[in-house]
Protein backbone atom coordinates (compact mmCIF):
# COMPACT_ATOMS: atom_id res chain seq x y z
CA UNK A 1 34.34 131.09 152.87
CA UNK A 2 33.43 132.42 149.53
CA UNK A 3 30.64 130.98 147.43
CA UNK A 4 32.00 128.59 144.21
CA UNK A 5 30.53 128.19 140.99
CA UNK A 6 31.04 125.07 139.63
CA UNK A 7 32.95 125.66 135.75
CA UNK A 8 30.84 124.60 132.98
CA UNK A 9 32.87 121.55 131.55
CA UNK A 10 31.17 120.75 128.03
CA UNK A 11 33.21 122.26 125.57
CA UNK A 12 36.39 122.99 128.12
CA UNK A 13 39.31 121.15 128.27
CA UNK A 14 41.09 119.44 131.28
CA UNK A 15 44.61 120.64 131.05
CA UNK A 16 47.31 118.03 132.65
CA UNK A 17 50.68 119.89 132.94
CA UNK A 18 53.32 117.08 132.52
CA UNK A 19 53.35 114.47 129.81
CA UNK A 20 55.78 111.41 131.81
CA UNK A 21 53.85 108.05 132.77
CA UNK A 22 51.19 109.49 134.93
CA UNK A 23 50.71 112.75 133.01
CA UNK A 24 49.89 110.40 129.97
CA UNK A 25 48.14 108.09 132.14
CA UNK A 26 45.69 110.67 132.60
CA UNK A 27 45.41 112.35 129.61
CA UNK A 28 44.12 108.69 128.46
CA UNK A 29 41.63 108.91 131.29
CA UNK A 30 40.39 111.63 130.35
CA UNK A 31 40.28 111.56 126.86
CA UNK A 32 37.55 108.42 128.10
CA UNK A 33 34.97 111.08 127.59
CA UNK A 34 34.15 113.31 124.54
CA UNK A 35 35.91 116.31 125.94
CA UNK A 36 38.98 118.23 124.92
CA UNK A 37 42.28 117.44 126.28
CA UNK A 38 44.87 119.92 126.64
CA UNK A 39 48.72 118.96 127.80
CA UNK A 40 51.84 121.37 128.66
CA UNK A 41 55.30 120.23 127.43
CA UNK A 42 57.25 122.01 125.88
CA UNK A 43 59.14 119.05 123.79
CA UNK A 44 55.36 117.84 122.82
CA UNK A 45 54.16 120.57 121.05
CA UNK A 46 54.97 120.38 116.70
CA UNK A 47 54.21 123.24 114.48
CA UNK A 48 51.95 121.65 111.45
CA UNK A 49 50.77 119.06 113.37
CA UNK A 50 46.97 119.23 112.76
CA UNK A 51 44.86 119.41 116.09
CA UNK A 52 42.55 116.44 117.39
CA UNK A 53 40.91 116.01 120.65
CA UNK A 54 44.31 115.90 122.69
CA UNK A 55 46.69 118.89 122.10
CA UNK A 56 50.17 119.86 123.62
CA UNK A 57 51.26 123.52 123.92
CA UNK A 58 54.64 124.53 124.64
CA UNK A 59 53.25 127.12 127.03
CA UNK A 60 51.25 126.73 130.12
CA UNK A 61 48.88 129.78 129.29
CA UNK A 62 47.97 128.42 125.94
CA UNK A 63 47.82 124.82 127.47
CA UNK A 64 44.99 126.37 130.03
CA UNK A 65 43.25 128.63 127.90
CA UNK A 66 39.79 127.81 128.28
CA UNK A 67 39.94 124.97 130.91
CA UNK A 68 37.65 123.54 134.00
CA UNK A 69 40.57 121.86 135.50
CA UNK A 70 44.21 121.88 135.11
CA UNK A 71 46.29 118.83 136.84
CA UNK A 72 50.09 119.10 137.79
CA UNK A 73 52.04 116.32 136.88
CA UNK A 74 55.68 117.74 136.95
CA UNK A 75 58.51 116.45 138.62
CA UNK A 76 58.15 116.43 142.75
CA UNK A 77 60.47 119.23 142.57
CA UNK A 78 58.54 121.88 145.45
CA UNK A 79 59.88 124.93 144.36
CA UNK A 80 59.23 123.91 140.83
CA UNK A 81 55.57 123.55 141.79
CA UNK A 82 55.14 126.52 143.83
CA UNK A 83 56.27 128.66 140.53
CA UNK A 84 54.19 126.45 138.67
CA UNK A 85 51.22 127.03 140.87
CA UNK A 86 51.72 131.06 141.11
CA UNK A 87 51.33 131.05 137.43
CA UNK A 88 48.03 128.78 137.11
CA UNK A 89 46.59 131.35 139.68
CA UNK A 90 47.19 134.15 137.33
CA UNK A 91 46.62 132.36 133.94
CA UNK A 92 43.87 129.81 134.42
CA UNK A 93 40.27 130.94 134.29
CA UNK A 94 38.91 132.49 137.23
CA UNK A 95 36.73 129.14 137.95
CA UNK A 96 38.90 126.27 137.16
CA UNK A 97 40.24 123.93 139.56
CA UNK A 98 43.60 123.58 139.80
CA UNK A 99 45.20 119.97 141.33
CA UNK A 100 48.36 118.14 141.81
CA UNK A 101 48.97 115.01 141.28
CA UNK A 102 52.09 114.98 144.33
CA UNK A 103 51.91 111.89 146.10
CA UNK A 104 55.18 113.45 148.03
CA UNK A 105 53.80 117.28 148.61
CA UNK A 106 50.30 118.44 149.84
CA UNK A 107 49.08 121.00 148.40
CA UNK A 108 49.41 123.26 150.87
CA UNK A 109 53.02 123.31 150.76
CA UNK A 110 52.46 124.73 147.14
CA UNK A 111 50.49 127.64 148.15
CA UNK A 112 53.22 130.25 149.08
CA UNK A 113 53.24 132.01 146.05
CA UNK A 114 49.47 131.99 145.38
CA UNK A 115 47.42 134.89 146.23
CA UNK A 116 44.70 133.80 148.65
CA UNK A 117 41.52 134.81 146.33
CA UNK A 118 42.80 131.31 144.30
CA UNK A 119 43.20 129.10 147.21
CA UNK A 120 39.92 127.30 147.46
CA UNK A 121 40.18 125.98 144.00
CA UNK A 122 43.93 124.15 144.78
CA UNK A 123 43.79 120.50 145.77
CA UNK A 124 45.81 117.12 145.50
CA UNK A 125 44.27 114.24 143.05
CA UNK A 126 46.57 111.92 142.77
CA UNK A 127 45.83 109.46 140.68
CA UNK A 128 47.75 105.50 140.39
CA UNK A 129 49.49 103.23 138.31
CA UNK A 130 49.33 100.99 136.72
CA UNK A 131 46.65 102.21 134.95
CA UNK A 132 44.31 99.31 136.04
CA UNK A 133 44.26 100.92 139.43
CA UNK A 134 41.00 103.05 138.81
CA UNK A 135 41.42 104.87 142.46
CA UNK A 136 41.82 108.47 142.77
CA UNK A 137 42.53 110.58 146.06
CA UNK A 138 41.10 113.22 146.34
CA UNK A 139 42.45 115.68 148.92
CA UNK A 140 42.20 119.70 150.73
CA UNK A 141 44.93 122.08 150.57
CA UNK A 142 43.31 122.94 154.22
CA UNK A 143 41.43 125.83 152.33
CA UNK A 144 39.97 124.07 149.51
CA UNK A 145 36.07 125.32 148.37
CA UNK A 146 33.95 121.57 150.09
CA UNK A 147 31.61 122.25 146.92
CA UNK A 148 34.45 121.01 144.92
CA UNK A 149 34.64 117.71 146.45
CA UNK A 150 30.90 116.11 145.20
CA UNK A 151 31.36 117.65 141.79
CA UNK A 152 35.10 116.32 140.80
CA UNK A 153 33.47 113.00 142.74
CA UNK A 154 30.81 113.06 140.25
CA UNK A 155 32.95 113.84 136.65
CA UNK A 156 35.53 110.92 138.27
CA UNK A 157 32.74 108.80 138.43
CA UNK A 158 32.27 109.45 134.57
CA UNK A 159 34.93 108.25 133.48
CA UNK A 160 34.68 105.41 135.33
CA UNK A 161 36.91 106.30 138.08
CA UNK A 162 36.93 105.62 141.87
CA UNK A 163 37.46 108.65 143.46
CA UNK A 164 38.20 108.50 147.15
CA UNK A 165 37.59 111.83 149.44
CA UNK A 166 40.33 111.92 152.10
CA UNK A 167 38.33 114.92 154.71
CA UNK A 168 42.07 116.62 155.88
CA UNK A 169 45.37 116.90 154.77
CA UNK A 170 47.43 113.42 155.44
CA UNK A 171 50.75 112.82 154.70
CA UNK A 172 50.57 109.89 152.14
CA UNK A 173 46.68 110.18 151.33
CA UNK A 174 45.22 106.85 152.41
CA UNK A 175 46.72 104.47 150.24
CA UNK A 176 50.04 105.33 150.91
CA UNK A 177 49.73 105.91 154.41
CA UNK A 178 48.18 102.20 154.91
CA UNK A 179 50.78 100.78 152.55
CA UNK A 180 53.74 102.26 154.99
CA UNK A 181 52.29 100.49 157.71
CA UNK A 182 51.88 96.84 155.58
CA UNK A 183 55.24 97.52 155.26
CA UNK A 184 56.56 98.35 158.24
CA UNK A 185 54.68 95.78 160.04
CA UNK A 186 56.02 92.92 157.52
CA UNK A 187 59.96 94.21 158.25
CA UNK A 188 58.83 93.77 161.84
CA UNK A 189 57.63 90.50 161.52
CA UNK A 190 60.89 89.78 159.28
CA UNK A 191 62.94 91.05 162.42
CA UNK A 192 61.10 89.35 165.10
CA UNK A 193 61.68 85.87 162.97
């Protein structure tokens, strides 16, 4: 596997493409720490609108410009996010890391349209609501650079996250793959009388 540089983050912005409940739920995260914020959507962005630490751009390439790590956080639509992915490969800077916040899609299954050089930078962090819930997962796309794993665990830790390192690709993380089986096991025990 190729070497990977960590990307400088004072002075770059995280980029979180999406502005519903989570997408705002981490743009409030992040804007924890004195960094700059940048967020894609379309209906956001207002001409005159002076800038202040968080921004919204009605493009992606503006909305990445500059950043150590972009976060998806548009609708679990999969075709939707392997576009969406294909053009973070071309626009973001060479070193950023690029995540998804899916809790329905690994990452993997986002990778068609990405050229293979930008793999190792792709994973899932998928953060939780309600925003009291400080966890974050933290998962491989199966290709994903291991370097990147201790240093997103350390800038979590920053802002006062929990991040939580799942070693393979799992469908449902942790969390949700221990809350199915809560579940199913209390409908059994609801069946069984």
């Amino acid at each position: 596997m190729a070497s990977w540089t960590p990307p400088t983050t004072a002075g770059h912005p995280v980029a979180i493409l999406g502005a519903r409940v989570l997408g705002r739920r981490m743009a409030l995260m992040s804007l924890r720490r004195p960094l700059l914020h940048h967020q894609h959507r379309s209906s956001l962005a207002q001409p005159g609108v002076a800038p202040g630490t968080a921004r919204a751009f009605s493009s992606i390439d503006e909305a990445v410009t500059n950043a150590w790590l972009v976060i998806e956080a548009i609708p679990e639509i999969l075709s939707l996010k392997i576009s969406t992915f294909a053009d973070l490969a071309a626009l973001a800077p060479q070193g950023c890391i690029l995540a998804s916040n899916s809790s329905s899609y690994k990452s993997s299954a986002m990778l068609d349209a990405v050229p293979a050089s930008a793999r190792p930078r792709i994973l899932n962090m998928h953060f939780f609501m309600p925003p009291a819930i400080r966890v974050v997962e933290l998962m491989t796309c199966g290709v994903t650079h291991p370097a990147i794993f201790p240093f997103l665990y350390e800038e979590l830790t920053k802002l006062k996250m929990s991040p939580v390192v799942v070693k393979r690709e799992s469908t449902g993380f942790l969390f949700n793959r221990i809350w199915a089986a809560i579940k199913r096991e209390c409908l059994t025990v609801i069946a069984d009388g």
